[in-house]
Protein backbone atom coordinates (compact mmCIF):
# COMPACT_ATOMS: atom_id res chain seq x y z
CA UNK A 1 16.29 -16.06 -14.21
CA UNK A 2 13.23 -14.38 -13.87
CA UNK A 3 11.38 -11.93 -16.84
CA UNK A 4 8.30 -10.10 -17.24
CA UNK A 5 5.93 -10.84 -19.50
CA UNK A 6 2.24 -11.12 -20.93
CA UNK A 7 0.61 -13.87 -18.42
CA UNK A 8 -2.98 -13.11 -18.71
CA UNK A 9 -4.37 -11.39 -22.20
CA UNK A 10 -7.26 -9.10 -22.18
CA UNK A 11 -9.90 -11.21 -23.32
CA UNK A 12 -9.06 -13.55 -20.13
CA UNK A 13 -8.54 -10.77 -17.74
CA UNK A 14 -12.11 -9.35 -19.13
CA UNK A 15 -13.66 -12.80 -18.89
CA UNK A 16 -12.10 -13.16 -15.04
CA UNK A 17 -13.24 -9.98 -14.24
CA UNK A 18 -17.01 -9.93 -15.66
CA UNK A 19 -17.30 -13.99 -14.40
CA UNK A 20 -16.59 -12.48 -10.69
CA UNK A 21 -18.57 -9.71 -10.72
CA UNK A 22 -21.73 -12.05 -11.84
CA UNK A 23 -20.93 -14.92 -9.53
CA UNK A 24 -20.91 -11.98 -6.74
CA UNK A 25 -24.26 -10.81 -7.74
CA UNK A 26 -25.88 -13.97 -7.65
CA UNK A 27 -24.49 -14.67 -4.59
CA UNK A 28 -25.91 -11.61 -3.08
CA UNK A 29 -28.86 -12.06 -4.75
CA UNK A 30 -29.35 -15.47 -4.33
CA UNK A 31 -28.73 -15.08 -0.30
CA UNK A 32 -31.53 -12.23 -0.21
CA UNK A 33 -33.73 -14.95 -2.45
CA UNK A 34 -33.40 -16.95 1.06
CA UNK A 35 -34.25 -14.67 2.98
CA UNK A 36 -30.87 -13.77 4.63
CA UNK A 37 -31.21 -10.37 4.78
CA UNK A 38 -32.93 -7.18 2.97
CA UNK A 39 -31.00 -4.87 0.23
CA UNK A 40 -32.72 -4.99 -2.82
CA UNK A 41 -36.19 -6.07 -2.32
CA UNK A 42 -37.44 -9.55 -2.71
CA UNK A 43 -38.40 -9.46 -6.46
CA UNK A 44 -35.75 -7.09 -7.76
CA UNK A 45 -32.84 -9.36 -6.18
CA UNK A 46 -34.93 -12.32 -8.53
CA UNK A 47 -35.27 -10.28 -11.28
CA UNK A 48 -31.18 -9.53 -11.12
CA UNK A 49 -30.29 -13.61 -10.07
CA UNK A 50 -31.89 -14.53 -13.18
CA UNK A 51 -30.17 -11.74 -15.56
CA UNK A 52 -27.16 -12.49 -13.91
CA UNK A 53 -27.36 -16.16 -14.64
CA UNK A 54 -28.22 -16.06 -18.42
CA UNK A 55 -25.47 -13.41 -18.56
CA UNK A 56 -23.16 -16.07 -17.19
CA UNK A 57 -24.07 -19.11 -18.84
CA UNK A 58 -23.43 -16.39 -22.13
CA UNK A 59 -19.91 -15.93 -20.71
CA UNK A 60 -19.91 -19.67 -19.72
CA UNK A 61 -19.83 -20.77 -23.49
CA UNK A 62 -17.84 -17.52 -24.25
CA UNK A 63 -15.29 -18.84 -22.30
CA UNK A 64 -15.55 -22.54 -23.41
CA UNK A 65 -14.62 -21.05 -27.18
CA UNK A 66 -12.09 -19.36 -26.38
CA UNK A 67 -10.48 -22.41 -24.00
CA UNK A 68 -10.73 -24.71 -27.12
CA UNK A 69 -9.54 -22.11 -30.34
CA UNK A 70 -6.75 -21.16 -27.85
CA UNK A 71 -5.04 -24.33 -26.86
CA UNK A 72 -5.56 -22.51 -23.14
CA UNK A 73 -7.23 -25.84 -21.97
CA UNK A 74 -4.45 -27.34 -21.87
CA UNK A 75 -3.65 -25.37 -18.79
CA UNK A 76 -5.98 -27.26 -17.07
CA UNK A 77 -4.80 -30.67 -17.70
CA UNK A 78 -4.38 -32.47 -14.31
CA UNK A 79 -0.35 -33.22 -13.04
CA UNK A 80 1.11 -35.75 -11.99
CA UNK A 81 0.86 -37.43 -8.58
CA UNK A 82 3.53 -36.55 -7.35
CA UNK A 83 3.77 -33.02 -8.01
CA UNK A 84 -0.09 -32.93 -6.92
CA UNK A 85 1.67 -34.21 -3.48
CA UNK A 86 4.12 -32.17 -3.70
CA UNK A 87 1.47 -28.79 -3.75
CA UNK A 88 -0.09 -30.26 -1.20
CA UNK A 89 2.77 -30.46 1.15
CA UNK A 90 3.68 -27.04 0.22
CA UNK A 91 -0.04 -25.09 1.11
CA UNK A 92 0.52 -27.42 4.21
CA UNK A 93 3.58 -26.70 5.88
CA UNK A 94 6.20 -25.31 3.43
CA UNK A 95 4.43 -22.26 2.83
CA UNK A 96 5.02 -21.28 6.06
CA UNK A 97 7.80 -22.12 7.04
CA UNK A 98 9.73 -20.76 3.68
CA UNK A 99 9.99 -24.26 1.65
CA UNK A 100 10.43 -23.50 -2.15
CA UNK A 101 7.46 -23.03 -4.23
CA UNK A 102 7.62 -26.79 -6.09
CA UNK A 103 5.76 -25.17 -9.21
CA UNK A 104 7.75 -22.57 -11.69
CA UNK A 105 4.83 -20.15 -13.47
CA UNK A 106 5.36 -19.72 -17.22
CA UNK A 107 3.05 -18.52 -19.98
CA UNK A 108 2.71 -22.55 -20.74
CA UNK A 109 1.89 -23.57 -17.40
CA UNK A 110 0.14 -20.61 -15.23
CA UNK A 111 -1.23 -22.93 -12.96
CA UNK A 112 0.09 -24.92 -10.64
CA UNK A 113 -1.15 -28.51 -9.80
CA UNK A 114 -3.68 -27.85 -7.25
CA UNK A 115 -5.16 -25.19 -9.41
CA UNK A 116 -5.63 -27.07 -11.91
CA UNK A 117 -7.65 -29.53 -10.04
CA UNK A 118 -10.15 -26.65 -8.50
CA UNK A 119 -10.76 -24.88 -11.35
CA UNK A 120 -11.19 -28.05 -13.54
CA UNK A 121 -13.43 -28.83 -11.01
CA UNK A 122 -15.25 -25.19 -10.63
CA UNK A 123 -15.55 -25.22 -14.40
CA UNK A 124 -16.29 -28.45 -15.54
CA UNK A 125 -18.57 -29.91 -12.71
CA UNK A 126 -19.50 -26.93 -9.96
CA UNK A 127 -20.53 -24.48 -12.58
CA UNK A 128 -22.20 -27.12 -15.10
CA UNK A 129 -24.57 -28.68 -12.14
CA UNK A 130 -24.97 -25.01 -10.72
CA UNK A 131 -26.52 -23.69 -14.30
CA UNK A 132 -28.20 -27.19 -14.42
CA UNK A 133 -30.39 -27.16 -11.25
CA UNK A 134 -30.77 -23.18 -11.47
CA UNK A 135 -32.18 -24.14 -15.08
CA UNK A 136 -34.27 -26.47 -13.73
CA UNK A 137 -35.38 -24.51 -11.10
CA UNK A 138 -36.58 -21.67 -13.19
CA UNK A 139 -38.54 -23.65 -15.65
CA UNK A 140 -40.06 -25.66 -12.75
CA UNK A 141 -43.93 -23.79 -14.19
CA UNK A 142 -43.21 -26.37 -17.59
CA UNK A 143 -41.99 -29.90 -15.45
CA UNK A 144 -45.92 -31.71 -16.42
CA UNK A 145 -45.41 -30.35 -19.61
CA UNK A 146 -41.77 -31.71 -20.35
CA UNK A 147 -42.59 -35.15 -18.24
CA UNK A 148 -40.79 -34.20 -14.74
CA UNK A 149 -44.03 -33.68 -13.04
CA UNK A 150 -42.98 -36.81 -10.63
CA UNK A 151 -40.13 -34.44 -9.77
CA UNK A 152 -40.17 -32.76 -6.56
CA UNK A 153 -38.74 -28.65 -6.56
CA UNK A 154 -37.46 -28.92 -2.69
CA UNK A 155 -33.97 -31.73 -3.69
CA UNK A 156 -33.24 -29.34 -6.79
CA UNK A 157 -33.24 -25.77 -4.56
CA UNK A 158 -31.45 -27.93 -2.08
CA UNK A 159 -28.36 -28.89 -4.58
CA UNK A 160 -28.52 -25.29 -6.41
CA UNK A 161 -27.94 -23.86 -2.98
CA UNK A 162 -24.97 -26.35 -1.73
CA UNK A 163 -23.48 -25.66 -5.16
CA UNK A 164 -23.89 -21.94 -4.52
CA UNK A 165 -22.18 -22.63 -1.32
CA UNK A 166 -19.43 -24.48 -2.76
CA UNK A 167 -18.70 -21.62 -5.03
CA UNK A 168 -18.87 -19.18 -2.80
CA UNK A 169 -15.89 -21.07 -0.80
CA UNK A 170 -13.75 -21.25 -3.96
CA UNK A 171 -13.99 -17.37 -4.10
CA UNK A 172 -13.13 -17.39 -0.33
CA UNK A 173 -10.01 -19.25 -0.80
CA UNK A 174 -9.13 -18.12 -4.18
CA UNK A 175 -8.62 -14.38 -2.71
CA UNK A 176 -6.96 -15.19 0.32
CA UNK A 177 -4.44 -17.26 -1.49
CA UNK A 178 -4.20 -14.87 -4.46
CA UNK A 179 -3.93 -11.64 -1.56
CA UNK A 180 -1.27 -13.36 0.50
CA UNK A 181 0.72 -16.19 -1.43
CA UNK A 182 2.27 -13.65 -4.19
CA UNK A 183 5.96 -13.00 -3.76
CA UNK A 184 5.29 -9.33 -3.91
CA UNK A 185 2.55 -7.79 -2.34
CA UNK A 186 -0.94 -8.19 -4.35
CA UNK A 187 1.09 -9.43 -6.83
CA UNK A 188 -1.59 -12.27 -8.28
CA UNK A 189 -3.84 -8.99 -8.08
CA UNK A 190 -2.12 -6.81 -9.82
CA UNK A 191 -1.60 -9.44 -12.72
CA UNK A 192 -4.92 -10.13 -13.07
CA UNK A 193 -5.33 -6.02 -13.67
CA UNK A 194 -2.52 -5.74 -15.91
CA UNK A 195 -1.95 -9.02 -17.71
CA UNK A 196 1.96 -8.51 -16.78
CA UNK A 197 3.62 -11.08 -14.14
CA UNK A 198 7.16 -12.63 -13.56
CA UNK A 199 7.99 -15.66 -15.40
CA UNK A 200 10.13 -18.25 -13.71
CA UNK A 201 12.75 -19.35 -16.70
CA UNK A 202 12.98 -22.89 -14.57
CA UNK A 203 10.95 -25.74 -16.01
CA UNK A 204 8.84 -27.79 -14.24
């Protein structure tokens, strides 16, 4: 039995939304930083990372309020083995070949195993060392001051940019699976627009 109802609410959809758009920037930004290619001008794309970042690490905290007054962190709570396994075997082959989805979406549970995983990973270690070594990167004038002046900048711009990398392959994957994987088409998209999805009545 399947019904419609109220998966994502509006502060979540906003928070999705504005988190994207800022983690797009930077990316852009952070690529012309390096010298990949020329859009904005060398100082204006800095001048943008930076307001970018401090508007994210705003939204960051944003988000980690509204996670714990919510109860919503308990979507992120890792599943069992065997339904981890069972995800895995799914994305691998039954996907493809029409297995059943292993994982029924409700309100309580919008993510399914796998999910879980990356985006307790993207938020809770990606993200943190991301802000971390941009932080350190852009007080790097104060390091004698604050007792890093043993540190060295090169190993920090080196793990900022690997985590930059690293996010910018979760985006990568999360849009292809949430543009092809839906059982209607753009379905995960048009969710994430409207709030309004199908809930499987099946628990898992």
């Amino acid at each position: 039995m399947i019904k419609r109802v109220m998966m994502y609410s509006r502060f979540e959809r906003l928070w999705h939304w504005s988190s994207a758009l800022l983690i797009i920037s930077m990316i852009i930004t952070g690529f012309e930083i390096h010298g990949s290619f020329a859009l904005l001008g060398f100082e204006t794309a800095v001048n943008l990372h930076i307001i970018a970042a401090w508007t994210l690490i705003a939204f960051w905290f944003l988000g980690i309020f509204w996670h714990l007054v919510t109860g919503e962190w308990r979507q992120y709570v890792p599943a069992s083995a065997n339904k981890l396994v069972a995800m895995m075997k799914y994305y691998a082959i039954g996907i493809f070949v029409g297995g059943g989805h292993p994982h029924y979406k409700t309100r309580r549970q919008k993510l399914n195993p796998l999910q879980r995983l990356a985006y307790l990973a993207i938020h809770v270690v990606i993200l943190p060392l991301l802000v971390l070594s941009g932080l350190l990167y852009f007080f790097y004038p104060y390091w004698q001051s604050i007792g890093l002046g043993s540190w060295r900048l090169a190993p920090i711009a080196l793990i900022h940019t690997a985590l930059a990398f690293a996010v910018l392959t979760f985006l990568v994957v999360h849009l292809y699976l949430a543009l092809t994987t839906s059982k209607e088409p753009l379905g995960y998209l048009k969710a994430m627009i409207s709030g309004y999805e199908n809930e499987d009545q099946q628990t898992t």
